[in-house]
Protein backbone atom coordinates (compact mmCIF):
# COMPACT_ATOMS: atom_id res chain seq x y z
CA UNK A 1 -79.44 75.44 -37.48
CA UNK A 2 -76.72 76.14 -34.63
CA UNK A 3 -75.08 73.16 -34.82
CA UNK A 4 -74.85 73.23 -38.79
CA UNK A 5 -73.48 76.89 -38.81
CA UNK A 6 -70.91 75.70 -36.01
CA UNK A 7 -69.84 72.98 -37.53
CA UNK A 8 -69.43 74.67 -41.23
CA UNK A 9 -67.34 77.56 -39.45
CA UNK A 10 -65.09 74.56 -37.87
CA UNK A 11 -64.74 73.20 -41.46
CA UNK A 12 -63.44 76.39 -42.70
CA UNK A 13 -61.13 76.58 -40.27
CA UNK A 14 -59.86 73.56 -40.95
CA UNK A 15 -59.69 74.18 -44.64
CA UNK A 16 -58.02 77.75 -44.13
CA UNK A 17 -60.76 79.11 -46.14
CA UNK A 18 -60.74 82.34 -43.75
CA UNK A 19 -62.60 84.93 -45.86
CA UNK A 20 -65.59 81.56 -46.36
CA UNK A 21 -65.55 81.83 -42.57
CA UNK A 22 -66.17 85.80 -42.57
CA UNK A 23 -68.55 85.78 -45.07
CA UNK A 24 -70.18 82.76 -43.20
CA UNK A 25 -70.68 84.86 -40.35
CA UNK A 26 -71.92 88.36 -41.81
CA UNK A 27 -74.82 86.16 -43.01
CA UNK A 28 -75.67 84.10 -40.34
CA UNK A 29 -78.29 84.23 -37.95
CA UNK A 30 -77.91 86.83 -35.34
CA UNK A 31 -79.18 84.77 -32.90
CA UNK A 32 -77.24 82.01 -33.42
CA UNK A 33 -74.17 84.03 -33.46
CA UNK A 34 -74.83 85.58 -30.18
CA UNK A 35 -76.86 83.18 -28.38
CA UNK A 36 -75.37 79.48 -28.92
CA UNK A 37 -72.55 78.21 -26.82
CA UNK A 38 -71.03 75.80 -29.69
CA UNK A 39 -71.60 78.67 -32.63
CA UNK A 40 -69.36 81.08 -30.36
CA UNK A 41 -66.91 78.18 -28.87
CA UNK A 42 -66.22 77.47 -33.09
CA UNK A 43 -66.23 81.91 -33.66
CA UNK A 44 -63.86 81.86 -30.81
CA UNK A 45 -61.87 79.36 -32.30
CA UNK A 46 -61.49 81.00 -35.58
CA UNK A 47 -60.47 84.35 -33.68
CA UNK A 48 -57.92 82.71 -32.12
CA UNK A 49 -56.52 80.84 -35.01
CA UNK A 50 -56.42 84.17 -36.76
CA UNK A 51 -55.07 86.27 -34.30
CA UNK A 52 -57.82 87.90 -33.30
CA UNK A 53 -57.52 87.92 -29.37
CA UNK A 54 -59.58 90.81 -27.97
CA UNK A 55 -62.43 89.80 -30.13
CA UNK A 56 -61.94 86.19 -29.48
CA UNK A 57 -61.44 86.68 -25.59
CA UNK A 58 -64.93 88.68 -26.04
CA UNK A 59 -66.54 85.65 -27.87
CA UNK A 60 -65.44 83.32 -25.64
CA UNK A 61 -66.67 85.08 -22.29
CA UNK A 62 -70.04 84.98 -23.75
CA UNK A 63 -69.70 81.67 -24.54
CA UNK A 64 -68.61 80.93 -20.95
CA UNK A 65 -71.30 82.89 -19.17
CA UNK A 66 -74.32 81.28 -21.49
CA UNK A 67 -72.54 77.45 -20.30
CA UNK A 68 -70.83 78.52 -17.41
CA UNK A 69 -69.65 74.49 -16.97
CA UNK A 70 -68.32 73.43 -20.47
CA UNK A 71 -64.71 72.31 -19.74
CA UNK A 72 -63.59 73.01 -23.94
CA UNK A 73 -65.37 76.84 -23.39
CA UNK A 74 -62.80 77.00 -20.32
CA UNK A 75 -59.76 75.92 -22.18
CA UNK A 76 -60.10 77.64 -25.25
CA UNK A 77 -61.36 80.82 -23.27
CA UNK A 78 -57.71 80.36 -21.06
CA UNK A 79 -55.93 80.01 -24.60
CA UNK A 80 -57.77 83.65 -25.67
CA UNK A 81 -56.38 84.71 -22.55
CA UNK A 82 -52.79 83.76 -23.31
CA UNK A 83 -52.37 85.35 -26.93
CA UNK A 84 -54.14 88.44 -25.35
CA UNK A 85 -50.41 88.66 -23.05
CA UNK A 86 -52.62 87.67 -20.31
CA UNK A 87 -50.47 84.90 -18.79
CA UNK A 88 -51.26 84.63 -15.18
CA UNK A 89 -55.32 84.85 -16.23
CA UNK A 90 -54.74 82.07 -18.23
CA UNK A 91 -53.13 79.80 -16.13
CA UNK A 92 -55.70 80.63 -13.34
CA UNK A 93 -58.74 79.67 -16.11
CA UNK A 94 -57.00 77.00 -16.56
CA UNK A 95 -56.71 75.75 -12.82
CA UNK A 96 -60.78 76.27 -12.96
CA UNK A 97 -60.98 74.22 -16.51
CA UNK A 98 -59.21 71.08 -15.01
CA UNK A 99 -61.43 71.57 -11.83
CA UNK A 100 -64.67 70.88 -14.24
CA UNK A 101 -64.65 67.98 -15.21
CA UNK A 102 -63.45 64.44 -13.41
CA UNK A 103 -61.98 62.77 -14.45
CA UNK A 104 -60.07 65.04 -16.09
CA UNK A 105 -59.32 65.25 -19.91
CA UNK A 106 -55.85 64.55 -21.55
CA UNK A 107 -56.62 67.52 -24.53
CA UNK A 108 -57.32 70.37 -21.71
CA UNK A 109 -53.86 69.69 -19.96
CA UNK A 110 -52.13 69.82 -23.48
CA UNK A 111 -54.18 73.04 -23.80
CA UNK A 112 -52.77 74.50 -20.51
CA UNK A 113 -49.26 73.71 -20.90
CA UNK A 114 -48.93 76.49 -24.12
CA UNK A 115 -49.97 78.31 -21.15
CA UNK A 116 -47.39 77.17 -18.75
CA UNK A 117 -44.31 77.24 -21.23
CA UNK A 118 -45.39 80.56 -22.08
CA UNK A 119 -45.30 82.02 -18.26
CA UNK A 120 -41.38 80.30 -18.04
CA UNK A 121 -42.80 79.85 -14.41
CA UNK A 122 -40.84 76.62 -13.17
CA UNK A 123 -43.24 75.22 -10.76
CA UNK A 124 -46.54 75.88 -13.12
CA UNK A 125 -44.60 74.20 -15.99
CA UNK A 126 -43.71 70.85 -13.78
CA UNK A 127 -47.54 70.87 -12.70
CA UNK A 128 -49.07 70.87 -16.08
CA UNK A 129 -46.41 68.42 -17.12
CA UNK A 130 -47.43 65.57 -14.89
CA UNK A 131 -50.71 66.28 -15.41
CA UNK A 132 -49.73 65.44 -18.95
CA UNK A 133 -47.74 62.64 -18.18
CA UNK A 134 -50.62 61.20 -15.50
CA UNK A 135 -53.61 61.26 -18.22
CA UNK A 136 -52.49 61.60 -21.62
CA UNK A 137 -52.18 57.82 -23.65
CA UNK A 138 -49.20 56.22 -24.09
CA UNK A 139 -49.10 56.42 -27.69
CA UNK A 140 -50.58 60.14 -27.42
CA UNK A 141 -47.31 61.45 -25.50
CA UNK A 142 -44.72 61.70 -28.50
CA UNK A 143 -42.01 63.94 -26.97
CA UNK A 144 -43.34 64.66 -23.72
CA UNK A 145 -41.07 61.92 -21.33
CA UNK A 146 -38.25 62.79 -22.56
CA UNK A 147 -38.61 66.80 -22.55
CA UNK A 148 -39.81 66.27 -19.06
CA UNK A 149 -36.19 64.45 -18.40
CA UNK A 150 -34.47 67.14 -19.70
CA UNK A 151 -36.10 70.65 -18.90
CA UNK A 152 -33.02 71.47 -17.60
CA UNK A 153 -30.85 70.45 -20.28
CA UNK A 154 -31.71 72.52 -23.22
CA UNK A 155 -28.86 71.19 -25.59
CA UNK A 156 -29.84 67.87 -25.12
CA UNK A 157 -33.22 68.64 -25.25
CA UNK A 158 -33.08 70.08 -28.63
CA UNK A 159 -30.67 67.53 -30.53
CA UNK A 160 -33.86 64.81 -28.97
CA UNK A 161 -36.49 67.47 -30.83
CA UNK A 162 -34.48 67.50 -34.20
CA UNK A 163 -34.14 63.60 -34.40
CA UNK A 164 -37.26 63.12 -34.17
CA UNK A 165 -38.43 65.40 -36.34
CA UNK A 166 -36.43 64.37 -38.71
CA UNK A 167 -36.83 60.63 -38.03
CA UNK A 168 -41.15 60.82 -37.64
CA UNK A 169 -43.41 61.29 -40.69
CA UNK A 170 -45.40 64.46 -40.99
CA UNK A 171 -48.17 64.53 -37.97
CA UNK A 172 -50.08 67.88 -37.04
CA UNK A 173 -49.87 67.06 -33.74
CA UNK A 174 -46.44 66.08 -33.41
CA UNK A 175 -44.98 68.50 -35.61
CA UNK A 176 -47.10 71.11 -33.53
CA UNK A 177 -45.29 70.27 -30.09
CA UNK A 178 -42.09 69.80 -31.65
CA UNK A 179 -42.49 74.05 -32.49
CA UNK A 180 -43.73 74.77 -29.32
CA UNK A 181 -40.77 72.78 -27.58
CA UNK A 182 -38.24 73.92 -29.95
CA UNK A 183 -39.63 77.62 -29.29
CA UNK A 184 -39.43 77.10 -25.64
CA UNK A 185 -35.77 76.04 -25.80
CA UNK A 186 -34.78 78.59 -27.90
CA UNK A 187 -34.45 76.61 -31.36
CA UNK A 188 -36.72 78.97 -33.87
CA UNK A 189 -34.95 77.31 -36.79
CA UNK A 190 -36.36 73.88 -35.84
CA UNK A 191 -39.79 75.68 -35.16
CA UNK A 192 -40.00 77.26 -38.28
CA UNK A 193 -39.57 73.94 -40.00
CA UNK A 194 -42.14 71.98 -37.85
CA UNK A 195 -44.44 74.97 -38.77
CA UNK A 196 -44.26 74.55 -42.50
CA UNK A 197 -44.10 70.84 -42.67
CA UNK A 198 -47.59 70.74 -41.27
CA UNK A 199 -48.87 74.49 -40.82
CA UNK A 200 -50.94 75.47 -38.05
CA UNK A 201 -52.16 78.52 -36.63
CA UNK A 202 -53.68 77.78 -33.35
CA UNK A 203 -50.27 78.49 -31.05
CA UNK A 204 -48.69 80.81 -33.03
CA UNK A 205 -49.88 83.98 -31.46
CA UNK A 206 -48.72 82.79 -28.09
CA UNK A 207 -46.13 84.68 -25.96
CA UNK A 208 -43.74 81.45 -26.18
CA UNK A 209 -43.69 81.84 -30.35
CA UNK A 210 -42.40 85.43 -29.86
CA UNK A 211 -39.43 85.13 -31.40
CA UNK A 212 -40.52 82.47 -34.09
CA UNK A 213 -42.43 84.96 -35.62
CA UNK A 214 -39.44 86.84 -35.85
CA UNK A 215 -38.05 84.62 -38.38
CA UNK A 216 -37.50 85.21 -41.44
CA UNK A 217 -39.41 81.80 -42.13
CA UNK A 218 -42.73 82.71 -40.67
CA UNK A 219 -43.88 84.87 -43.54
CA UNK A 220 -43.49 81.56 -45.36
CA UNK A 221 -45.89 79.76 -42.47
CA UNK A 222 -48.29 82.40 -42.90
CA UNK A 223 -48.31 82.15 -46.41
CA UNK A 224 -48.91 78.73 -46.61
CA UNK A 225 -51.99 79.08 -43.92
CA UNK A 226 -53.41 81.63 -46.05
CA UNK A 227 -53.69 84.29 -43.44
CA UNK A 228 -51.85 86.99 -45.49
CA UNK A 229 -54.13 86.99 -48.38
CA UNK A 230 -57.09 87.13 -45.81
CA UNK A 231 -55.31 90.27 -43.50
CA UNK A 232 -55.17 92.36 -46.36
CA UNK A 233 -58.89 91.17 -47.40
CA UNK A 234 -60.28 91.25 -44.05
CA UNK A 235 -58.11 93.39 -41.32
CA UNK A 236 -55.16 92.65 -39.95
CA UNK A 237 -54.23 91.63 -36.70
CA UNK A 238 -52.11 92.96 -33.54
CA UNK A 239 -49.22 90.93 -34.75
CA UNK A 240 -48.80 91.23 -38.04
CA UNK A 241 -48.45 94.31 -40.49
CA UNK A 242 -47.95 95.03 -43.64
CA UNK A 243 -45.10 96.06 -45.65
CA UNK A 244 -45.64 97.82 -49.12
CA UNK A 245 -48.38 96.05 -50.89
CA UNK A 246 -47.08 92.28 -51.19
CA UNK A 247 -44.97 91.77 -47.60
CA UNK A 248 -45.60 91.52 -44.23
CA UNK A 249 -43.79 91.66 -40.55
């Protein structure tokens, strides 16, 4: 079954069982693999999350061309885009994303602003931000108002990120925008620690999170992912190499 294989491929991912995913795949259904829209959407997925972005870029154009109209196919193809170095593609897939689908969904815009931050472009940055602001919950927007206060204030802007860090418990998604914030004003100390209180892989390979995985910390973040281990098992990817037999840079 399609939908089984996707969704045991998303489980994986979510467990960080990497090398279960791989070995999922060399024994799956050909036809499945190639010819389903939510099998590749979840293979593209994985890609990204482990740095894969040619291949996932690949996955996800396939994806795209069998359901030309699927607003998550658009996204996540835009986010392939983006760790490729492809910024400008991926903020024009993402105009076309937000055009599919009325009204439009709060997720996609959160999507698109990695995309945004990452292009430092002023104007596409204060577009995807009210689009944020305009759709997204109330009790969904965590940081958001008051980076959108201070975009101009980075100081400011990062004492705000590291009191509530340190004032919030442990929540993937908050702890996720607090490193892509803190990354996009410069703090990779405060990244680094949102990264390995809850580690996630999905925006790490983005042009914004340059320098945080120049830190000394994010062997640490990788470690605790378990995408090391699966590198040296599996391949590794255009960002990461090794170093001797038990480091990595």
């Amino acid at each position: 079954s399609p939908i089984v294989l996707a969704a045991s491929i998303d489980a994986h991912m979510t467990r960080h069982e990497w090398s279960a995913y791989d070995r999922l795949v060399a024994h799956a259904d050909p036809r499945s693999l190639e010819l389903h829209p939510t099998v590749l959407f979840s293979r593209g997925l994985a890609l990204i999350k482990t740095g894969r972005g040619s291949e996932a870029v690949a996955v996800l154009e396939r994806a795209q061309m069998l359901d030309p109209l699927r607003v998550d196919i658009a996204t996540q193809l835009a986010h392939a885009y983006l760790i490729e170095g492809r910024v400008q593609a991926s903020l024009d897939h993402c105009e076309r994303a937000w055009s599919l689908e009325e009204p439009p969904h709060w997720i996609n815009a959160l999507i698109c602003f990695e995309s945004a931050l990452s292009s430092t472009d002023r104007d596409a940055i204060a577009l995807w931000l009210e689009r944020i602001l305009k759709h997204t919950p109330e009790g969904r927007l965590g940081v958001f108002p008051d980076m959108a206060e201070r975009l101009d204030e980075p100081l400011a802007a990062r004492a705000i990120l590291r009191a509530a860090f340190e004032r919030d418990m442990p929540v993937v998604s908050a702890d996720y925008w607090t490193a892509n914030w803190a990354a996009y004003f410069a703090d990779t100390d405060l990244a680094i620690d949102a990264l390995l209180r809850t580690p996630d892989s999905y925006g790490l390979w983005n042009p914004l999170m340059a320098d945080v995985r120049r830190h000394p910390g994010f062997r640490r973040v990788v470690g605790k992912l378990g995408l090391d281990a699966y590198w040296r098992e599996y391949g590794w990817p255009p960002f990461c190499r090794p170093v001797g037999t038990l480091d990595m840079q």
